[in-house]
N, C-alpha and C. Protein backbone atom coordinates (compact mmCIF):
# COMPACT_ATOMS: atom_id res chain seq x y z
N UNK A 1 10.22 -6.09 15.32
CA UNK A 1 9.26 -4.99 15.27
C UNK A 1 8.84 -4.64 16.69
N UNK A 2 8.79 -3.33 16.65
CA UNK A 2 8.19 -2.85 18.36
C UNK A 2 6.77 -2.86 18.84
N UNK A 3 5.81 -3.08 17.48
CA UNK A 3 4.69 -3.05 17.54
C UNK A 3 4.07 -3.08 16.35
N UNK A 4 2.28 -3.42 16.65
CA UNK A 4 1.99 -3.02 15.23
C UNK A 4 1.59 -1.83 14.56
N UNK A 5 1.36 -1.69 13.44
CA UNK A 5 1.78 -0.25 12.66
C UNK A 5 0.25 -0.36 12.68
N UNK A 6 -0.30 1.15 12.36
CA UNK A 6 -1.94 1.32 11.93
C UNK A 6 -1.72 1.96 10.40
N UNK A 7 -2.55 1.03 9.62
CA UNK A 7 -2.62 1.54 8.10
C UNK A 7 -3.67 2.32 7.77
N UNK A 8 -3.59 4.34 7.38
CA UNK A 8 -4.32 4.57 6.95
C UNK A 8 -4.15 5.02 5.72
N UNK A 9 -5.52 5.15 5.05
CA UNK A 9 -6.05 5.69 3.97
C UNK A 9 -5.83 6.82 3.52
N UNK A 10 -5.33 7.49 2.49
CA UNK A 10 -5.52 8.73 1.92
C UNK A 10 -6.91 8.55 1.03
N UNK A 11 -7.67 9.96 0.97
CA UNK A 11 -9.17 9.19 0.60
C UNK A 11 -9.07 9.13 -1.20
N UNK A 12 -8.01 9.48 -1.90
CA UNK A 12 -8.04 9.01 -3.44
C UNK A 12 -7.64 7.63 -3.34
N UNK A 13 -6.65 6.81 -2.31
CA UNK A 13 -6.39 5.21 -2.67
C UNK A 13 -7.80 4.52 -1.75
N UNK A 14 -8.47 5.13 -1.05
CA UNK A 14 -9.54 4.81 -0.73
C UNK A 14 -10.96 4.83 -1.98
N UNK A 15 -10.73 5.76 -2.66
CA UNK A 15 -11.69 5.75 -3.67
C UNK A 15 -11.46 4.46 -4.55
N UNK A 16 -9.97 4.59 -5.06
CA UNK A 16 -9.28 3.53 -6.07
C UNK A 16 -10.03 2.06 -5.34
N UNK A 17 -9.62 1.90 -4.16
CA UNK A 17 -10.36 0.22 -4.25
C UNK A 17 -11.26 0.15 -4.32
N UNK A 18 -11.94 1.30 -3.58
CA UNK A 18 -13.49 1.10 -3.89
C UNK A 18 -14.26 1.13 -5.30
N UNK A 19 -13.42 1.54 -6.54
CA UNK A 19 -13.65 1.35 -7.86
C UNK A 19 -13.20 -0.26 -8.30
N UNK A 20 -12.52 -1.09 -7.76
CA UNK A 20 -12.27 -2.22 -8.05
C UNK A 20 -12.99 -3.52 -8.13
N UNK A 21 -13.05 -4.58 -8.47
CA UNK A 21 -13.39 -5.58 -8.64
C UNK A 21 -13.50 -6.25 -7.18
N UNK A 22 -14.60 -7.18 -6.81
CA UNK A 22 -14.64 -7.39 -5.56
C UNK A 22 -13.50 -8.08 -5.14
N UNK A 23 -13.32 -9.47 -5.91
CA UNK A 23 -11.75 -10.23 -5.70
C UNK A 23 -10.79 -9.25 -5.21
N UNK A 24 -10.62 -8.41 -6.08
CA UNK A 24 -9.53 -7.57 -6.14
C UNK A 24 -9.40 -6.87 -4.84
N UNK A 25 -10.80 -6.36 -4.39
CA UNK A 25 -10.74 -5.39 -3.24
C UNK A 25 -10.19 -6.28 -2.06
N UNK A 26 -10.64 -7.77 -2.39
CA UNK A 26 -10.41 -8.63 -1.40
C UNK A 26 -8.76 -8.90 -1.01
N UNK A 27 -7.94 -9.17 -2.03
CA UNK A 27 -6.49 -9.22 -2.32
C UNK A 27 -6.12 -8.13 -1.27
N UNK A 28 -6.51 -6.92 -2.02
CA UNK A 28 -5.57 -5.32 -1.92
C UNK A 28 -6.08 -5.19 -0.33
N UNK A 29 -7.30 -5.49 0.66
CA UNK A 29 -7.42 -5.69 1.66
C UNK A 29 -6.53 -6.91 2.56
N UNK A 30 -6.25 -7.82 2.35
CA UNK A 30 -5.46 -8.46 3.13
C UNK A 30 -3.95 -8.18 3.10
N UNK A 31 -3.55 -7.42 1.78
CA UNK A 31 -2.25 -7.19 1.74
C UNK A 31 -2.18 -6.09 2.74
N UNK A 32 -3.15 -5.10 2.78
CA UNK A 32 -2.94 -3.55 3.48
C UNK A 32 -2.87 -4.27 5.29
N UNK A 33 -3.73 -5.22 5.35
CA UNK A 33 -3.99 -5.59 6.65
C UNK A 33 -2.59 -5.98 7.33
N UNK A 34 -1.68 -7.06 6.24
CA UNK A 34 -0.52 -7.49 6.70
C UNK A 34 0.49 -6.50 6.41
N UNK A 35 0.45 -5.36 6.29
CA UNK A 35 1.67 -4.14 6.53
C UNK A 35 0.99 -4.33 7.67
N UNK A 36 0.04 -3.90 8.51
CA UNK A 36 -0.12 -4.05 9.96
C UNK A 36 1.72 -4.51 10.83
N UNK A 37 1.73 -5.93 10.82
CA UNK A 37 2.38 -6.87 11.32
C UNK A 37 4.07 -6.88 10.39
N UNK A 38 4.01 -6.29 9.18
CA UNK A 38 5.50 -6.68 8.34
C UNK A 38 5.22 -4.95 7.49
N UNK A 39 5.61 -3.85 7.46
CA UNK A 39 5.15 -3.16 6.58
C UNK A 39 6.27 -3.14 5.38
N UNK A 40 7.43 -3.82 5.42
CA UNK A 40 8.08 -4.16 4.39
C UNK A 40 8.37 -5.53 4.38
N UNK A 41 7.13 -6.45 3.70
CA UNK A 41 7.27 -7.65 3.89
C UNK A 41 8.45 -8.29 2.40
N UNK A 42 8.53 -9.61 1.84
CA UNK A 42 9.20 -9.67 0.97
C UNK A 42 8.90 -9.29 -0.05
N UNK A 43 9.12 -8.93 -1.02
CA UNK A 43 9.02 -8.48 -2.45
C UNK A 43 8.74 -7.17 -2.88
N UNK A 44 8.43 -6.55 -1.28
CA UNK A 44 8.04 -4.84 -1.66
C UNK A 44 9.70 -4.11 -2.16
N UNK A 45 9.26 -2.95 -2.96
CA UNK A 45 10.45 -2.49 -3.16
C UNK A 45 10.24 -1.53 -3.04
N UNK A 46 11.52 -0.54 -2.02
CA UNK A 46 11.40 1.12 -2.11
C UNK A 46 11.67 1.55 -3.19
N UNK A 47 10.73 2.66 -3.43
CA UNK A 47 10.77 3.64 -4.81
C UNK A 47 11.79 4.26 -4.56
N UNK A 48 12.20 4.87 -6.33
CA UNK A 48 13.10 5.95 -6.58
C UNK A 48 13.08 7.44 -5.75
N UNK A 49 11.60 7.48 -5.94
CA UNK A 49 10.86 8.82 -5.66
C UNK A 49 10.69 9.00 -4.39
N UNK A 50 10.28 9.84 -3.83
CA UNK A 50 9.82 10.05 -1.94
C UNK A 50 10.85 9.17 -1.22
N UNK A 51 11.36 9.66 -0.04
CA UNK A 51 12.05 8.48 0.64
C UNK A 51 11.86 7.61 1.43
N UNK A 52 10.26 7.58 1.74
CA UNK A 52 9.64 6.51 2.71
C UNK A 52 8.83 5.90 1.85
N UNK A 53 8.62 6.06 0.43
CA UNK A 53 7.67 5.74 -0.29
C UNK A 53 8.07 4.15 -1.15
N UNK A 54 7.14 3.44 -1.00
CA UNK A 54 7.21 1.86 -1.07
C UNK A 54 5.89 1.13 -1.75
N UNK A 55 6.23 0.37 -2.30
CA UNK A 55 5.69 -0.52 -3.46
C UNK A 55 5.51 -2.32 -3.09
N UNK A 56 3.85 -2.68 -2.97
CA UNK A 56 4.26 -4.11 -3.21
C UNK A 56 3.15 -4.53 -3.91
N UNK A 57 3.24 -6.14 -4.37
CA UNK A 57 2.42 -5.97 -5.95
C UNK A 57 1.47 -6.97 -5.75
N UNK A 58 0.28 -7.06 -6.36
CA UNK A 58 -0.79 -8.04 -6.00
C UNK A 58 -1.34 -8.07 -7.56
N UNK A 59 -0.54 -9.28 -8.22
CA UNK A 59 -1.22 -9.52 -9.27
C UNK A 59 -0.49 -8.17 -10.27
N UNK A 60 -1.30 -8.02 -11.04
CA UNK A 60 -1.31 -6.95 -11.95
C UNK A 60 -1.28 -5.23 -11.56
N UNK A 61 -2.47 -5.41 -9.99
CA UNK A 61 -1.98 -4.21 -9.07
C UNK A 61 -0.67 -3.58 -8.22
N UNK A 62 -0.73 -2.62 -7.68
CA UNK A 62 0.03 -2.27 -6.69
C UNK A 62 -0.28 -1.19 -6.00
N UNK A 63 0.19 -1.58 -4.80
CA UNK A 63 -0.50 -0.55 -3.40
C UNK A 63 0.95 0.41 -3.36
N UNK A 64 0.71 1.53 -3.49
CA UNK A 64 2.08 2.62 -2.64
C UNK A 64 1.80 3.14 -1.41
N UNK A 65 2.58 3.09 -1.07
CA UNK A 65 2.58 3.66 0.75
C UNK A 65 3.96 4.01 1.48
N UNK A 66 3.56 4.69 2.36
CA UNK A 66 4.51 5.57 3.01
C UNK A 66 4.79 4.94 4.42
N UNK A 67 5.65 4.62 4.91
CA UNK A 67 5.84 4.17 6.37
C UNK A 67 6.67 5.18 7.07
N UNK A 68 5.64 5.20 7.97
CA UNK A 68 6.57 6.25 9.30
C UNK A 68 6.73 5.40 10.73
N UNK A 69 8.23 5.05 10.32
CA UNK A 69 8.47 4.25 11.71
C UNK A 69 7.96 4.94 13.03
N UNK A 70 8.76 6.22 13.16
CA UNK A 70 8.65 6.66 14.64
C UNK A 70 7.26 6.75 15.35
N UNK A 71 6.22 6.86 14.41
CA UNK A 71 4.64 6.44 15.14
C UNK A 71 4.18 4.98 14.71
N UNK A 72 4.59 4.62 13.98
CA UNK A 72 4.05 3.31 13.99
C UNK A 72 2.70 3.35 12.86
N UNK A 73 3.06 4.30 11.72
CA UNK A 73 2.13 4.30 10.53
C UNK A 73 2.22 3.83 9.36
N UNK A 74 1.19 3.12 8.77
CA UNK A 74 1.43 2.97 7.38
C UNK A 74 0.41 4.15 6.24
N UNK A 75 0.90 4.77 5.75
CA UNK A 75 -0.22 5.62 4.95
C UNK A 75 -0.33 4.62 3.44
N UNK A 76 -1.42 4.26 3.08
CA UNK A 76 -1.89 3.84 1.37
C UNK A 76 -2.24 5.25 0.88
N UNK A 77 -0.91 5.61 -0.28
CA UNK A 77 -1.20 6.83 -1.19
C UNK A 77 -2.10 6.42 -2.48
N UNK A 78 -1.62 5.12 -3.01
CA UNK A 78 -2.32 5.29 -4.27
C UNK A 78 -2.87 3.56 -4.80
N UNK A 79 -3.70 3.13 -5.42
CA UNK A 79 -3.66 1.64 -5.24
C UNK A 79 -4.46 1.55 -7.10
N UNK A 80 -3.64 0.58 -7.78
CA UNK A 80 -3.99 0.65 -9.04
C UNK A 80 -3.14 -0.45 -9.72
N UNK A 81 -3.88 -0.75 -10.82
CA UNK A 81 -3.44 -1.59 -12.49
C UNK A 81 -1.88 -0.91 -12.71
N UNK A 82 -1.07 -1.61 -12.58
CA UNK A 82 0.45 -1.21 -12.79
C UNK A 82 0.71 -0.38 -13.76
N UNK A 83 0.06 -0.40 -14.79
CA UNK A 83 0.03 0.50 -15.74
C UNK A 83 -0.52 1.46 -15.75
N UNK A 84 -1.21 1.97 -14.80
CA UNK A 84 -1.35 3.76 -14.60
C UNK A 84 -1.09 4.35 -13.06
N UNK A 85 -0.74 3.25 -12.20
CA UNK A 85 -0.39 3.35 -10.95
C UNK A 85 1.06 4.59 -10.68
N UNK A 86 1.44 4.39 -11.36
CA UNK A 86 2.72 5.34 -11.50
C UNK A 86 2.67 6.49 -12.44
N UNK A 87 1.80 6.53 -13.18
CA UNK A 87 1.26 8.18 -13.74
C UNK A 87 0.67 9.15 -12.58
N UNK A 88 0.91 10.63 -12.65
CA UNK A 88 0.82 11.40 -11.91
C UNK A 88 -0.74 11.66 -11.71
């Protein structure tokens, strides 16, 4: 890696944690922190959909996000219960 990446927020996956359980917020915060340092660490998987768009799972949740190598970004689009995380 050339550096570390800065992870931001879109403000609906910003709302989403902030509707969550504190544990939870706690999880979905250290995972977002370590895209910092790995933004495709093990177990994430690129989606079908979007072509920078990527998936990794915490528990029952999952964070989606977008990585843009050439600046060194991570965007969090959407963060949710697996089961409505992927509804539009």
């Amino acid at each position: 890696m050339s550096g570390r990446y800065e992870v931001v927020f879109r403000p609906a996956a910003a709302r989403q944690i902030k509707a969550l359980d504190k544990p939870t917020q706690i999880k979905v915060k250290d995972a977002t922190e370590a895209l910092r340092d790995d933004p495709r660490p093990p177990g994430c998987v690129k989606m079908a959909v979007g072509k920078d768009l990527y998936r990794v799972r915490i528990g029952d949740y999952r964070i989606l996000y977008i990585i843009e190598d050439s600046v060194l970004v991570v965007t969090v689009v959407k963060v949710g219960n697996r089961r409505d995380v992927y509804r539009p």
